[in-house]
C-alpha atoms as a PDB file:
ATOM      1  CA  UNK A   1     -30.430 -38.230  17.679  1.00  0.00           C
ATOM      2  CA  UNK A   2     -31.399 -34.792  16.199  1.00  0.00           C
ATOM      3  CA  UNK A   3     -30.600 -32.919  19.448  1.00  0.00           C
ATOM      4  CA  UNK A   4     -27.540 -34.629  19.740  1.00  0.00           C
ATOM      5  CA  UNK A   5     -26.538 -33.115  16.548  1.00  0.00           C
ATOM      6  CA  UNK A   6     -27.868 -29.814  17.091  1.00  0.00           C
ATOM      7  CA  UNK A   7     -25.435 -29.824  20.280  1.00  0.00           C
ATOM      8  CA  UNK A   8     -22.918 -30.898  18.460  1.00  0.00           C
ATOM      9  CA  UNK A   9     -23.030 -28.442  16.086  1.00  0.00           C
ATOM     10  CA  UNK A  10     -23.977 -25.536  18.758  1.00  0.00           C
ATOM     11  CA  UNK A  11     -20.322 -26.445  20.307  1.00  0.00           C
ATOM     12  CA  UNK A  12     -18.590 -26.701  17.349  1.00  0.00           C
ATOM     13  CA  UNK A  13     -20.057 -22.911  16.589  1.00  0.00           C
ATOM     14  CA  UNK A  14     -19.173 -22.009  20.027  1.00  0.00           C
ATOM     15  CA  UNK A  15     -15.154 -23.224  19.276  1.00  0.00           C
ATOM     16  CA  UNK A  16     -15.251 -21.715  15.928  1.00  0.00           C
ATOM     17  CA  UNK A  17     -16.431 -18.279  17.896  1.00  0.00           C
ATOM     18  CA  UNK A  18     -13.894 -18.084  20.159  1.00  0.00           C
ATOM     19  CA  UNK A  19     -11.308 -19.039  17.523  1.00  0.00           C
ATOM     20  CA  UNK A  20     -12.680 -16.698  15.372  1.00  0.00           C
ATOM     21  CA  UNK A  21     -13.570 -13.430  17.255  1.00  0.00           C
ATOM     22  CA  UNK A  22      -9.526 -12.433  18.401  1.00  0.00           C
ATOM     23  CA  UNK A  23      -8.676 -12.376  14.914  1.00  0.00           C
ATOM     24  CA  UNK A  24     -11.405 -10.255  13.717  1.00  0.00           C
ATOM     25  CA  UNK A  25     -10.228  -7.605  16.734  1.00  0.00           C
ATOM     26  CA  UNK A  26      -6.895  -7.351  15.682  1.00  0.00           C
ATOM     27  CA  UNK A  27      -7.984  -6.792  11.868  1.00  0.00           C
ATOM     28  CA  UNK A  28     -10.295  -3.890  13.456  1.00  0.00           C
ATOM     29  CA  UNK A  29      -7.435  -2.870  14.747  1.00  0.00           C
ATOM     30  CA  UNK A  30      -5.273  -2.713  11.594  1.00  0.00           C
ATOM     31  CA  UNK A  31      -7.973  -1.457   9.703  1.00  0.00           C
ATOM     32  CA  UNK A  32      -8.787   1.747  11.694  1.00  0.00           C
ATOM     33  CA  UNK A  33      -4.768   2.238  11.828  1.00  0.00           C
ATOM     34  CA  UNK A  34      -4.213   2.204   8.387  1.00  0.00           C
ATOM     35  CA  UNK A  35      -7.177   4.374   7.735  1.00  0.00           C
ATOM     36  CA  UNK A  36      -6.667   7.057  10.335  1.00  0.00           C
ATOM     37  CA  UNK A  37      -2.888   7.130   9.205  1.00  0.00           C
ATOM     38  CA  UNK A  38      -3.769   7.039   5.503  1.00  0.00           C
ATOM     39  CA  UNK A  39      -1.364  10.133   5.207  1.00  0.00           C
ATOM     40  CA  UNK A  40       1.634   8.571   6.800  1.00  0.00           C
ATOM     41  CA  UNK A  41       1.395   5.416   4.386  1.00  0.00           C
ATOM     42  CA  UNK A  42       2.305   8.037   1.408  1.00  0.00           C
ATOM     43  CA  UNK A  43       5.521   7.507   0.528  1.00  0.00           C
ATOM     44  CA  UNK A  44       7.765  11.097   0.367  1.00  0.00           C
ATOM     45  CA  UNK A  45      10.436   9.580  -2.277  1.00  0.00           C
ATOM     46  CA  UNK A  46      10.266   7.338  -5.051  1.00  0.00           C
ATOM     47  CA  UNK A  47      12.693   5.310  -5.801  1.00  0.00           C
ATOM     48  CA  UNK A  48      13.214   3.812  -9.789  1.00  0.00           C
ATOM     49  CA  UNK A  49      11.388   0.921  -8.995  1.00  0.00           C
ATOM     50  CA  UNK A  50       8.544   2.501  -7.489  1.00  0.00           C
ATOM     51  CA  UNK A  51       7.905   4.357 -11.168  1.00  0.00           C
ATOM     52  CA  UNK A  52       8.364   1.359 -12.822  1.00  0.00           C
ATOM     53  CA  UNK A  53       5.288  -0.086 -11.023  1.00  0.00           C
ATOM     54  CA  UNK A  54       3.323   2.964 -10.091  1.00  0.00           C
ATOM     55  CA  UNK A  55       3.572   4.525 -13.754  1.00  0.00           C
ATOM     56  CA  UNK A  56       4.679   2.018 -15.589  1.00  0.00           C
ATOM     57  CA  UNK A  57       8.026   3.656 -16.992  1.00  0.00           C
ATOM     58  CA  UNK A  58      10.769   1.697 -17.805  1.00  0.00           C
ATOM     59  CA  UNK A  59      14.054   2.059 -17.047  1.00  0.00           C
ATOM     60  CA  UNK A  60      15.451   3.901 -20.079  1.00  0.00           C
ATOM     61  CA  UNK A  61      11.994   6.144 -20.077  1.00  0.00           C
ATOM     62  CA  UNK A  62      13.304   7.207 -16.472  1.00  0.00           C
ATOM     63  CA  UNK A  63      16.699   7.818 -17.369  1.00  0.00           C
ATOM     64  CA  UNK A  64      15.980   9.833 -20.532  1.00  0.00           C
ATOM     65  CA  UNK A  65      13.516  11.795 -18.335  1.00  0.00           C
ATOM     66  CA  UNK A  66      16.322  13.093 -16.269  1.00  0.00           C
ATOM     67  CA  UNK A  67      18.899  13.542 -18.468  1.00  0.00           C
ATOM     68  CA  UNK A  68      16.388  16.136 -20.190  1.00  0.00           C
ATOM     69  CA  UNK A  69      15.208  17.538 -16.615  1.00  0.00           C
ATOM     70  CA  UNK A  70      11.778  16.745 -16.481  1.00  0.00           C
ATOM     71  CA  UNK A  71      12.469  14.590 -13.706  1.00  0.00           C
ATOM     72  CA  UNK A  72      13.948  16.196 -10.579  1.00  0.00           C
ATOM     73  CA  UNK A  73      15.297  14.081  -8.929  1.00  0.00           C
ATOM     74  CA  UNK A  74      17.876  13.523  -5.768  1.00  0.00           C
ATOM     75  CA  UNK A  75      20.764  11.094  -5.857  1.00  0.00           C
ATOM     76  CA  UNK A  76      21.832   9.433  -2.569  1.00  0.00           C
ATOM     77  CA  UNK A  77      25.219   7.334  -3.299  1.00  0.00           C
ATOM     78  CA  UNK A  78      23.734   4.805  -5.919  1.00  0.00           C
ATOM     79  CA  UNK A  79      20.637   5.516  -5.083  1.00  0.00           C
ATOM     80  CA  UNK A  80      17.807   8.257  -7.336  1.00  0.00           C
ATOM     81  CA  UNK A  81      15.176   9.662  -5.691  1.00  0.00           C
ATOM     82  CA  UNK A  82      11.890  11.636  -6.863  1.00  0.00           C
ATOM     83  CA  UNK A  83      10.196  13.314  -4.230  1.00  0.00           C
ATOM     84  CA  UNK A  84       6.592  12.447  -4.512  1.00  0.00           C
ATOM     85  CA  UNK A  85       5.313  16.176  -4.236  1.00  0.00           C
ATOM     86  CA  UNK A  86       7.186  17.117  -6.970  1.00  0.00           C
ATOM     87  CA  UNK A  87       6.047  13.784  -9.131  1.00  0.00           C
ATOM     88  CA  UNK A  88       2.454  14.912  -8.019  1.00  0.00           C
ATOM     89  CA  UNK A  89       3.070  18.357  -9.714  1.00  0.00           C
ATOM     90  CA  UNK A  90       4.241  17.590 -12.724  1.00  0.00           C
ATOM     91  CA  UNK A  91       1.227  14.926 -12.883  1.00  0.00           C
ATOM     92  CA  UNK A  92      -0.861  18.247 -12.439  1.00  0.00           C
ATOM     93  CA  UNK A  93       0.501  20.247 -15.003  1.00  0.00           C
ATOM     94  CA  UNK A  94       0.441  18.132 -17.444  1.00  0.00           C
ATOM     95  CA  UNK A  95      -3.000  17.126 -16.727  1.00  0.00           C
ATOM     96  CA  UNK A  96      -5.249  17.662 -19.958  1.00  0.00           C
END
């Protein structure tokens, strides 16, 4: 009875490897995508939203910010956006 479980169990490991083993090529696959391309996943524009989550402004905080003009910004139809190089340098200096 013990070596029919042991078979048993040596096909269920079997299935569960051949389920198993195309899914963890294609998540290779992502994974060495998204980190050779880790460059091309940075955004180049904000939008509003984006701060809100990223740097936790709120809406009035990015509004006041530029009004006052110390946040350049872009406006496409309805639509503000901060480019993120520009974000990234005033992060810089006004690092203390």
């Amino acid at each position: 009875m013990a070596k029919v479980i042991t078979e048993k169990k040596s096909a269920l490991l079997l299935k569960f490897k051949e389920i198993i083993e195309p899914v963890l090529a294609r998540l290779e696959t992502i994974d060495s995508k998204i980190s050779g391309n880790s460059k091309s996943l940075k955004p180049g524009f904000y939008r509003n939203e984006d701060l809100k989550k990223i740097f936790g402004l709120s809406t009035n905080t990015i509004v006041k910010y530029r009004r006052t003009g110390i946040l350049p910004y872009t406006k496409l139809g309805d639509i503000f956006l901060y480019e993120a190089k520009k974000i990234e340098k005033i992060l810089h200096d006004n690092e203390v």
